[in-house]
C-alpha atoms as a PDB file:
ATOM      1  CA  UNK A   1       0.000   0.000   0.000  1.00  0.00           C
ATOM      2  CA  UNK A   2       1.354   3.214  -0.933  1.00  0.00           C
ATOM      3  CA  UNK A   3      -0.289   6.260   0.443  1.00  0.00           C
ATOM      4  CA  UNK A   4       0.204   9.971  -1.110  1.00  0.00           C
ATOM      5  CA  UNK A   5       1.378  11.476   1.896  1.00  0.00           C
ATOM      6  CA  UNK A   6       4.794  12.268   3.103  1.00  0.00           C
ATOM      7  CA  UNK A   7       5.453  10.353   6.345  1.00  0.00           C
ATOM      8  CA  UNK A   8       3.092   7.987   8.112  1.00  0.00           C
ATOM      9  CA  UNK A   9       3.085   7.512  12.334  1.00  0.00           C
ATOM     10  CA  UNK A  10       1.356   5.052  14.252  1.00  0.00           C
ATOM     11  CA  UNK A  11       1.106   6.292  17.844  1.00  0.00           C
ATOM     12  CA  UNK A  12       1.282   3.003  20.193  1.00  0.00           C
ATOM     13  CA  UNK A  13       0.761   2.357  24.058  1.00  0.00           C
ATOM     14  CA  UNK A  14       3.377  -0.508  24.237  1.00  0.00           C
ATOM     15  CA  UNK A  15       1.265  -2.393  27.046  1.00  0.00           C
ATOM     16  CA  UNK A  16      -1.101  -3.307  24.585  1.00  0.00           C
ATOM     17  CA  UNK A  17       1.015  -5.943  22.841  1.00  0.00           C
ATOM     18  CA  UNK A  18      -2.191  -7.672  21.124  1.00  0.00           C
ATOM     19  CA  UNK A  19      -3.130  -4.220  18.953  1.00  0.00           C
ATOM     20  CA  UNK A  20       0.550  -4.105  18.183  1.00  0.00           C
ATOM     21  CA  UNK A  21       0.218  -7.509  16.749  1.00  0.00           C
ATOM     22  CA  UNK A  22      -2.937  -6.966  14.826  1.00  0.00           C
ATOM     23  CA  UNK A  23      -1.141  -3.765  13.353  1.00  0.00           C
ATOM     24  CA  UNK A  24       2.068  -5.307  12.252  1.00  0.00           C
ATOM     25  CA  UNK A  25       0.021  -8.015  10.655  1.00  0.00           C
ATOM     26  CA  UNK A  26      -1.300  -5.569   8.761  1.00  0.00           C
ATOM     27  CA  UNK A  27       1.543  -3.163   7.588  1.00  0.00           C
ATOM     28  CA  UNK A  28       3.573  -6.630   7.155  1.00  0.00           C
ATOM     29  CA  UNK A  29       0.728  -7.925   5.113  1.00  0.00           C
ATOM     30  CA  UNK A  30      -0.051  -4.180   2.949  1.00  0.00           C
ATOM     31  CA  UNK A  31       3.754  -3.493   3.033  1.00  0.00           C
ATOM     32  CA  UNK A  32       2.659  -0.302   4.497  1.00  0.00           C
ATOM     33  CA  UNK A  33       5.606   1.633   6.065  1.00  0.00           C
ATOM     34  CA  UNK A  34       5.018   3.579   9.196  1.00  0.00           C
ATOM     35  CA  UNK A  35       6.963   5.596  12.373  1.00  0.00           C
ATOM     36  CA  UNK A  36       5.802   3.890  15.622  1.00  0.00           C
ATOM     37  CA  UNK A  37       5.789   6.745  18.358  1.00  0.00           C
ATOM     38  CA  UNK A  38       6.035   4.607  21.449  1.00  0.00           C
ATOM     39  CA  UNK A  39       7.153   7.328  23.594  1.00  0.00           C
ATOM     40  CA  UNK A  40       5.762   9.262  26.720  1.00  0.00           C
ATOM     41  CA  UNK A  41       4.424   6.093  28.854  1.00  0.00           C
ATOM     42  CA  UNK A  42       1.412   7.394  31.460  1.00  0.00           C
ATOM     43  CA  UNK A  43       3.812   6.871  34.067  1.00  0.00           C
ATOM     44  CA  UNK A  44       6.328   9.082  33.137  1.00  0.00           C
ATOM     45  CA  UNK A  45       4.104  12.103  33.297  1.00  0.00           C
ATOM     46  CA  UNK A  46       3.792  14.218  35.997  1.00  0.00           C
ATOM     47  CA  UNK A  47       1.023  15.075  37.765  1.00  0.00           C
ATOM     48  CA  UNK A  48       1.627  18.591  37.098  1.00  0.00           C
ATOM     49  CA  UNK A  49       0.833  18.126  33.735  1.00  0.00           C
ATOM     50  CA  UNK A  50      -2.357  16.735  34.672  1.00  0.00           C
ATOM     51  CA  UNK A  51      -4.832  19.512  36.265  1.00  0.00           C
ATOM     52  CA  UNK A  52      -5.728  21.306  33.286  1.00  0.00           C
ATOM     53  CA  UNK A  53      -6.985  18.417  31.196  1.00  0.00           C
ATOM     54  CA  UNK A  54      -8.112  16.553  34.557  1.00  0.00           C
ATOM     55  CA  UNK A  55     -10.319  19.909  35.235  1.00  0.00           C
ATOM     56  CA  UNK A  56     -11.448  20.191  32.038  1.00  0.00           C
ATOM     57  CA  UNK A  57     -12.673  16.140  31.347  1.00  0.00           C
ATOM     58  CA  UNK A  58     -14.481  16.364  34.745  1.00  0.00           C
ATOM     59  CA  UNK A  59     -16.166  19.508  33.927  1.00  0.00           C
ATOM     60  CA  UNK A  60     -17.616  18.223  30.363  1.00  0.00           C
ATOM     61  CA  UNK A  61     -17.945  14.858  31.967  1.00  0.00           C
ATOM     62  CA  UNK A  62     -15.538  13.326  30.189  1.00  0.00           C
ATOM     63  CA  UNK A  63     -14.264  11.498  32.965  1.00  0.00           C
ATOM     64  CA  UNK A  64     -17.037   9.326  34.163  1.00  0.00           C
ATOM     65  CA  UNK A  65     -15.642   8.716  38.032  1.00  0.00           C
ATOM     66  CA  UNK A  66     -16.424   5.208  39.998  1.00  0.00           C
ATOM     67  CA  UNK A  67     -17.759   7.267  42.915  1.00  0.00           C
ATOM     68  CA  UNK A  68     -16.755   4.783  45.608  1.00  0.00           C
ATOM     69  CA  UNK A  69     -14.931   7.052  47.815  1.00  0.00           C
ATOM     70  CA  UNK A  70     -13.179  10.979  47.152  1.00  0.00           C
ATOM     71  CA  UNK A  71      -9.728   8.997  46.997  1.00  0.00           C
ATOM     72  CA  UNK A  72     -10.462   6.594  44.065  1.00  0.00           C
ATOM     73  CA  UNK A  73     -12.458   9.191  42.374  1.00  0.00           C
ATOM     74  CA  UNK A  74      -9.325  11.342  42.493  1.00  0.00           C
ATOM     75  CA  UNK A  75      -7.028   8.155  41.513  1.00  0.00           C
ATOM     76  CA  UNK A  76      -9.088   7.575  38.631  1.00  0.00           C
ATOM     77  CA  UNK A  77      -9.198  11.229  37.175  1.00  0.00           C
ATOM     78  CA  UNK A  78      -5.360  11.440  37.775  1.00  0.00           C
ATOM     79  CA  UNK A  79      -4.883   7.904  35.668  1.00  0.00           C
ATOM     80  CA  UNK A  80      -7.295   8.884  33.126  1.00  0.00           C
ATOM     81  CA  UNK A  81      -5.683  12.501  32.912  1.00  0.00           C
ATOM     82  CA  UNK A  82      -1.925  10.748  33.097  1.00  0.00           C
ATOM     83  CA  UNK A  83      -2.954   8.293  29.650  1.00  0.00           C
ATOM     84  CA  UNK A  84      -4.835  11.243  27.774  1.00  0.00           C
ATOM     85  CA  UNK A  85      -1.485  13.563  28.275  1.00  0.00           C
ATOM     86  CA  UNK A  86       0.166  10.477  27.064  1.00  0.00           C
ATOM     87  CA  UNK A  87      -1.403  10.465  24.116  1.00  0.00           C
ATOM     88  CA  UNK A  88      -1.131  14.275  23.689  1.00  0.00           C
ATOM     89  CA  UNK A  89       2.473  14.032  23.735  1.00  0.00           C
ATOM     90  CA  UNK A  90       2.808  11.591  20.782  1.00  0.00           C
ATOM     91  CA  UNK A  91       0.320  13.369  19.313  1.00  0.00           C
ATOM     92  CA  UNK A  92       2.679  16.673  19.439  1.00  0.00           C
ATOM     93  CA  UNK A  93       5.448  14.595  18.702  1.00  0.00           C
ATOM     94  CA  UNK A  94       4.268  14.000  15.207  1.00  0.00           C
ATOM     95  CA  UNK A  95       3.647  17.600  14.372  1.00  0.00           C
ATOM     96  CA  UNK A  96       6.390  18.720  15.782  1.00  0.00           C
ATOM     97  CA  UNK A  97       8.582  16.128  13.330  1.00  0.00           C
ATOM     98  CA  UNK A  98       6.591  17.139  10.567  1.00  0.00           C
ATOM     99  CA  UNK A  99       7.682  21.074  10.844  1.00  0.00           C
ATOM    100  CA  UNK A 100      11.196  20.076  11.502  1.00  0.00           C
ATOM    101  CA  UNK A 101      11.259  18.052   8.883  1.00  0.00           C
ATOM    102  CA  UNK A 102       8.837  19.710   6.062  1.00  0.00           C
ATOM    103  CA  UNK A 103       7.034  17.351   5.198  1.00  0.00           C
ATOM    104  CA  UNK A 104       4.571  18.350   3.011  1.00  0.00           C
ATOM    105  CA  UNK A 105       1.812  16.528   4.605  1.00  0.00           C
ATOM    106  CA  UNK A 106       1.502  13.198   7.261  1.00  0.00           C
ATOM    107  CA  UNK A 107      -0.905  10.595   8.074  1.00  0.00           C
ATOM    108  CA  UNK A 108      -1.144   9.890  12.330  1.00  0.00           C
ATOM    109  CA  UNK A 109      -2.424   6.795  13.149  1.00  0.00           C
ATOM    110  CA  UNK A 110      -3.195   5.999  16.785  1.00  0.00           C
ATOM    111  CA  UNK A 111      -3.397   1.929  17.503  1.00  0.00           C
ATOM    112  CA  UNK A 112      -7.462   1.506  17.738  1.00  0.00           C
ATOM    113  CA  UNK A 113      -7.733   2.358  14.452  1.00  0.00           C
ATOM    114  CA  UNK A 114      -9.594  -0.482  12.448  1.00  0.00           C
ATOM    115  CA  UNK A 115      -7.527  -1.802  10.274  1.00  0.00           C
ATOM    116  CA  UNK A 116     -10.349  -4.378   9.163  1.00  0.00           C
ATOM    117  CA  UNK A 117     -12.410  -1.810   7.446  1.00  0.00           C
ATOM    118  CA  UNK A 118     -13.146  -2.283   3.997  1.00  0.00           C
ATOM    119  CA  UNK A 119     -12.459   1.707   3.303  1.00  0.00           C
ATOM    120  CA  UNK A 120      -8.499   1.436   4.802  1.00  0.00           C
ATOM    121  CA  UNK A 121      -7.471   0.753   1.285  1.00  0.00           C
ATOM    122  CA  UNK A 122      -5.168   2.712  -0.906  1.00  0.00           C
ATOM    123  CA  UNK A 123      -7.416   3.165  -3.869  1.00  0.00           C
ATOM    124  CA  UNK A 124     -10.053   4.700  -1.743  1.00  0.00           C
ATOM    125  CA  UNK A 125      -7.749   6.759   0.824  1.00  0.00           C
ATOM    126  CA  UNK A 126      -5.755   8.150  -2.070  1.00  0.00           C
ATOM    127  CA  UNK A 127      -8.733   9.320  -4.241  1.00  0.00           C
ATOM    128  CA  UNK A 128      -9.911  11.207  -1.124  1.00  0.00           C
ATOM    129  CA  UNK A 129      -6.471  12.628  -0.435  1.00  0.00           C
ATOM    130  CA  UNK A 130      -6.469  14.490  -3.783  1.00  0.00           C
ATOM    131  CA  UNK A 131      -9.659  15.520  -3.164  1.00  0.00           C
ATOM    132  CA  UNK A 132      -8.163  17.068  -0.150  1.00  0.00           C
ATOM    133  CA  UNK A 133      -5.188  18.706  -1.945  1.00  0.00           C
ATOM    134  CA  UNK A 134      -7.325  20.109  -4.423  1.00  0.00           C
ATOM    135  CA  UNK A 135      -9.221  21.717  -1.468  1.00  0.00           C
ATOM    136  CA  UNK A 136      -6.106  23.069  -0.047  1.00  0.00           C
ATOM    137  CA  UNK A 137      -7.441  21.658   2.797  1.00  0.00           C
ATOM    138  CA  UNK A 138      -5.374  22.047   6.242  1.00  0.00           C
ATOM    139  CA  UNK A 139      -6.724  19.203   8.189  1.00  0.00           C
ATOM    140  CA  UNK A 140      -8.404  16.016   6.700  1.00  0.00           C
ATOM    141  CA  UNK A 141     -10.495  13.504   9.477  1.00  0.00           C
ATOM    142  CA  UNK A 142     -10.233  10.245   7.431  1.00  0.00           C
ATOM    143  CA  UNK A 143     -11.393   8.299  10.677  1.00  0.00           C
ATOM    144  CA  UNK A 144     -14.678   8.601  12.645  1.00  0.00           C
ATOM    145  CA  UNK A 145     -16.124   7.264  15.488  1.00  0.00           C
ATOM    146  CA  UNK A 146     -19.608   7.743  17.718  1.00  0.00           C
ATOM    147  CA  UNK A 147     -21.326   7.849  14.652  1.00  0.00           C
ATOM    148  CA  UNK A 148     -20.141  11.294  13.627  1.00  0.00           C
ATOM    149  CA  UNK A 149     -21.154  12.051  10.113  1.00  0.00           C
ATOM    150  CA  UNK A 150     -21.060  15.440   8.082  1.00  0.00           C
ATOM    151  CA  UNK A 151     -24.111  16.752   6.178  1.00  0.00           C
ATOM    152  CA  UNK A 152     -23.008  19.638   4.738  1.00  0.00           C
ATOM    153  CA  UNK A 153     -22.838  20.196   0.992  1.00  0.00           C
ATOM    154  CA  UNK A 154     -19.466  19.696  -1.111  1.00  0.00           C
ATOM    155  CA  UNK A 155     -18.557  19.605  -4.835  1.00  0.00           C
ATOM    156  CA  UNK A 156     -16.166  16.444  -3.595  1.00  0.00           C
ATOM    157  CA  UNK A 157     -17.019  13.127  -3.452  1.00  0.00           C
ATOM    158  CA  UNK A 158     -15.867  11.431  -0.650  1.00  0.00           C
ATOM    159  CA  UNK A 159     -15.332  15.147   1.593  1.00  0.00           C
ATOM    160  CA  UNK A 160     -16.740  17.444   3.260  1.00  0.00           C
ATOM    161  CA  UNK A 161     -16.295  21.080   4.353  1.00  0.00           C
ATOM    162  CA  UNK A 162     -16.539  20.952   8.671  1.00  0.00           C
ATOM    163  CA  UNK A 163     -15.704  23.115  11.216  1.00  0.00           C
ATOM    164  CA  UNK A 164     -14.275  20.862  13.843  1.00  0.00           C
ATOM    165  CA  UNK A 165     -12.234  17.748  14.421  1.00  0.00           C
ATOM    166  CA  UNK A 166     -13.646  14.128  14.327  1.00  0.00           C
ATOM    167  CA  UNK A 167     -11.553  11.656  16.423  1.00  0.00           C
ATOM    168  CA  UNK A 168      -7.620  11.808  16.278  1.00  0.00           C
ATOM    169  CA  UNK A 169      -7.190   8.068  15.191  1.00  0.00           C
ATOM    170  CA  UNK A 170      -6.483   8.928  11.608  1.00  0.00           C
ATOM    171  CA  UNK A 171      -6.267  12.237   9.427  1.00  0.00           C
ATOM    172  CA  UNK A 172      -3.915  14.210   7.571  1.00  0.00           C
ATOM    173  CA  UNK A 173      -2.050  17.490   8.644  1.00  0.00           C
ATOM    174  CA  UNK A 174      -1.106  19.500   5.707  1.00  0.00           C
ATOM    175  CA  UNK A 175       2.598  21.545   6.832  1.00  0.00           C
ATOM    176  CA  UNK A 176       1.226  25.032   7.110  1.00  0.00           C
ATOM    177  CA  UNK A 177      -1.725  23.790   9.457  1.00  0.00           C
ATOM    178  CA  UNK A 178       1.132  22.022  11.642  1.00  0.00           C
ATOM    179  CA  UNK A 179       3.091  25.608  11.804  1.00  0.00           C
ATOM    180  CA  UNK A 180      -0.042  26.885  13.176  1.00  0.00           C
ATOM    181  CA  UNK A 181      -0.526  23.904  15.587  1.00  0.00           C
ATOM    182  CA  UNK A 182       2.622  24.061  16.469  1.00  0.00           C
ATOM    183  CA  UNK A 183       2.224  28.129  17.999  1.00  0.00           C
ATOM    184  CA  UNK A 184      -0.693  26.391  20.169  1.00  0.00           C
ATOM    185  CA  UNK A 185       0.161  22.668  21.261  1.00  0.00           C
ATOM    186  CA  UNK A 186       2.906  23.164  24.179  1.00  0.00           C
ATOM    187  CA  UNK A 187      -0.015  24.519  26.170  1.00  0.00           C
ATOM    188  CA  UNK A 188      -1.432  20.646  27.066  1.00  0.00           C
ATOM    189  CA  UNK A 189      -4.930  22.430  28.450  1.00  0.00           C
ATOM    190  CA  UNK A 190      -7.364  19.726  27.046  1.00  0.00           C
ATOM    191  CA  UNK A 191      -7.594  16.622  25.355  1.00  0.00           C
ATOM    192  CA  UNK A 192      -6.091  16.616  21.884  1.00  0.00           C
ATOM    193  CA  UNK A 193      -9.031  16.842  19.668  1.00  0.00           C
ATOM    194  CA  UNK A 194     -11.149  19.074  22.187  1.00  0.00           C
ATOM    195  CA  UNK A 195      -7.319  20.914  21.992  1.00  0.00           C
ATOM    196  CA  UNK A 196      -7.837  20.925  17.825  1.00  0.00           C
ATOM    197  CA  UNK A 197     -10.909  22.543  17.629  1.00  0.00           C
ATOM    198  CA  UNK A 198      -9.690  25.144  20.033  1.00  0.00           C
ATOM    199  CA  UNK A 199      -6.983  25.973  17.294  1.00  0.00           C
ATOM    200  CA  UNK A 200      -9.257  25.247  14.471  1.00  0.00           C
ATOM    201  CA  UNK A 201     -11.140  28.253  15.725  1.00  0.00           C
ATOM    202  CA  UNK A 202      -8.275  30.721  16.579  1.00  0.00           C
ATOM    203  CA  UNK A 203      -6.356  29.624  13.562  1.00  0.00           C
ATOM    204  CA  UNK A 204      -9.530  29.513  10.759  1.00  0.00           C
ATOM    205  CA  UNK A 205      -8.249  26.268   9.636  1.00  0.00           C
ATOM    206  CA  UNK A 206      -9.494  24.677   6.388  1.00  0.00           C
ATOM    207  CA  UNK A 207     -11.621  21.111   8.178  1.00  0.00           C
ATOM    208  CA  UNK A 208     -12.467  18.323   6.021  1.00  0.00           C
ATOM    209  CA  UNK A 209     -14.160  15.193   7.053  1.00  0.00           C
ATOM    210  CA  UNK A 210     -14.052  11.914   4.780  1.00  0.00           C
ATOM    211  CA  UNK A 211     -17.000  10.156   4.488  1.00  0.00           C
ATOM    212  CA  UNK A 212     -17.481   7.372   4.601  1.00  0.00           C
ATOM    213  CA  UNK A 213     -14.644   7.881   7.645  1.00  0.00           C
ATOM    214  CA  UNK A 214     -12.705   4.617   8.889  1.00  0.00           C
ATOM    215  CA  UNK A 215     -13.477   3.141  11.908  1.00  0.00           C
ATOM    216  CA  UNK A 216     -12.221   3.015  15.405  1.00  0.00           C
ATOM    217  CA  UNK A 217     -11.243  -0.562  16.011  1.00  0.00           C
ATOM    218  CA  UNK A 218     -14.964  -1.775  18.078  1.00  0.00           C
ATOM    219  CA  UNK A 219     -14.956  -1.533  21.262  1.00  0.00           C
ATOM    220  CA  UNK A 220     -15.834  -4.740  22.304  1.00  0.00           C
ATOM    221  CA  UNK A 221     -12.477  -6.160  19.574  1.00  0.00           C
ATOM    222  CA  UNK A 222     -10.819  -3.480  21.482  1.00  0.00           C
ATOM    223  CA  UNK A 223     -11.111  -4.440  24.806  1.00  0.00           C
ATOM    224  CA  UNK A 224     -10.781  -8.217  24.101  1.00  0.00           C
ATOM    225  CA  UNK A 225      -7.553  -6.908  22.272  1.00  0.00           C
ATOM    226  CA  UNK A 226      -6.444  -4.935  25.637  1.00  0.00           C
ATOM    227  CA  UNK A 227      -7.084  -7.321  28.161  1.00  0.00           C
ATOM    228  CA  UNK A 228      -5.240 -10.460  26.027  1.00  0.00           C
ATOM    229  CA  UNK A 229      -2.225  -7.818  25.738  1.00  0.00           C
ATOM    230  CA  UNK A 230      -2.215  -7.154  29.408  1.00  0.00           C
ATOM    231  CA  UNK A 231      -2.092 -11.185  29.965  1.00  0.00           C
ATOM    232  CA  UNK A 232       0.371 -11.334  27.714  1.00  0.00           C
ATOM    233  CA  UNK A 233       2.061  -8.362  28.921  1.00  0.00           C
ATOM    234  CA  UNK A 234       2.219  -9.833  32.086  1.00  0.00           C
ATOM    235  CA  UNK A 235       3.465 -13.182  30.962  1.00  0.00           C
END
């Protein structure tokens, strides 16, 4: 598979050995080639870098707390808050390798994407990327999830004009966009995509959504996928 984009990263939590599997099965099988960001574990990040996104996922309710006791609810919030600025980090990682190294545009990946959907091909992705570039679009959501769709009217095909983000699991950053992200990211405030539409805003980025999107991985394959990992993990 050969994808009209620059640079491709998949953004991994390495405890989750059984989604690593089902991904390299599937780069190994498309002879897709891909930057695993592995980096910035949840327990290397410090509480400090916590509140803000802790404060923010309890006040949208985000953060749905097991209300045994004020202790665990607190331990929860900080884990969740600790794995969501986890996944910030790589996410920052990428853009921040993309300006530093111009590329032109990228493709970020994060590890529940659902690599079994019938739409992850390159025929289809490609035809939507120049669809994209003759948009001179800034930020393309190829992946959906919660069954968000777009309604709004386009002379494209397979995308549509939007105002937001959908999901982080897989779009495209075009290298102007990332300059602009860029200004914005190193204040970790929120959770990356509520973070993205805050910049979308500010920035009067150029949002397109593909649709049909691709998948997140189910949740049900997912959390199979997670607790066999752990076990293995473990073992």
């Amino acid at each position: 598979m050969k994808l009209s984009v620059n640079k491709i990263f998949c953004l991994h939590h390495k405890p989750l050995v059984a989604r690593h599997k089902r991904l390299i099965d599937f780069f190994n099988k498309t002879n897709l080639e891909v930057k695993w960001v592995t980096e910035f574990l949840p327990d290397t990040i410090l509480l400090e870098e916590c509140h803000q996104i802790m404060n923010q996922m309890l006040k949208k309710r985000i953060i749905e707390l097991p209300n045994t006791s004020i202790a665990d609810n607190i331990e929860y919030a900080k884990t969740k808050s600790r794995n969501l600025v986890s996944l910030y980090k790589k996410q920052m990682f990428c853009i921040r390798e993309q300006v530093k190294n111009s590329y032109e545009y990228i493709l970020i990946l994060e590890d529940d994407i659902d690599t079994t959907d019938l739409s992850f091909n390159e025929g289809y992705i490609n035809e939507c990327l120049e669809e994209f570039f003759d948009a001179n679009g800034d930020l393309l959501f190829l992946g959906t999830c919660c069954d968000l769709h777009s309604n709004n009217m386009s002379k494209y095909k397979h995308i549509k004009p939007e105002q937001t983000s959908r999901c982080a699991h897989m779009y495209v950053v075009k290298l102007e966009a990332a300059k602009k992200l860029m200004s914005h990211l190193e204040d970790i405030s929120d959770a990356y995509d509520w973070k993205l539409n805050e910049i979308i805003k500010s920035e009067n980025l150029s949002v397109w959504w593909l649709e049909p999107g691709i998948e997140q991985y189910g949740y049900k394959s997912s959390l199979v996928g997670e607790i066999i990992g752990r076990k293995e993990n473990e073992g």
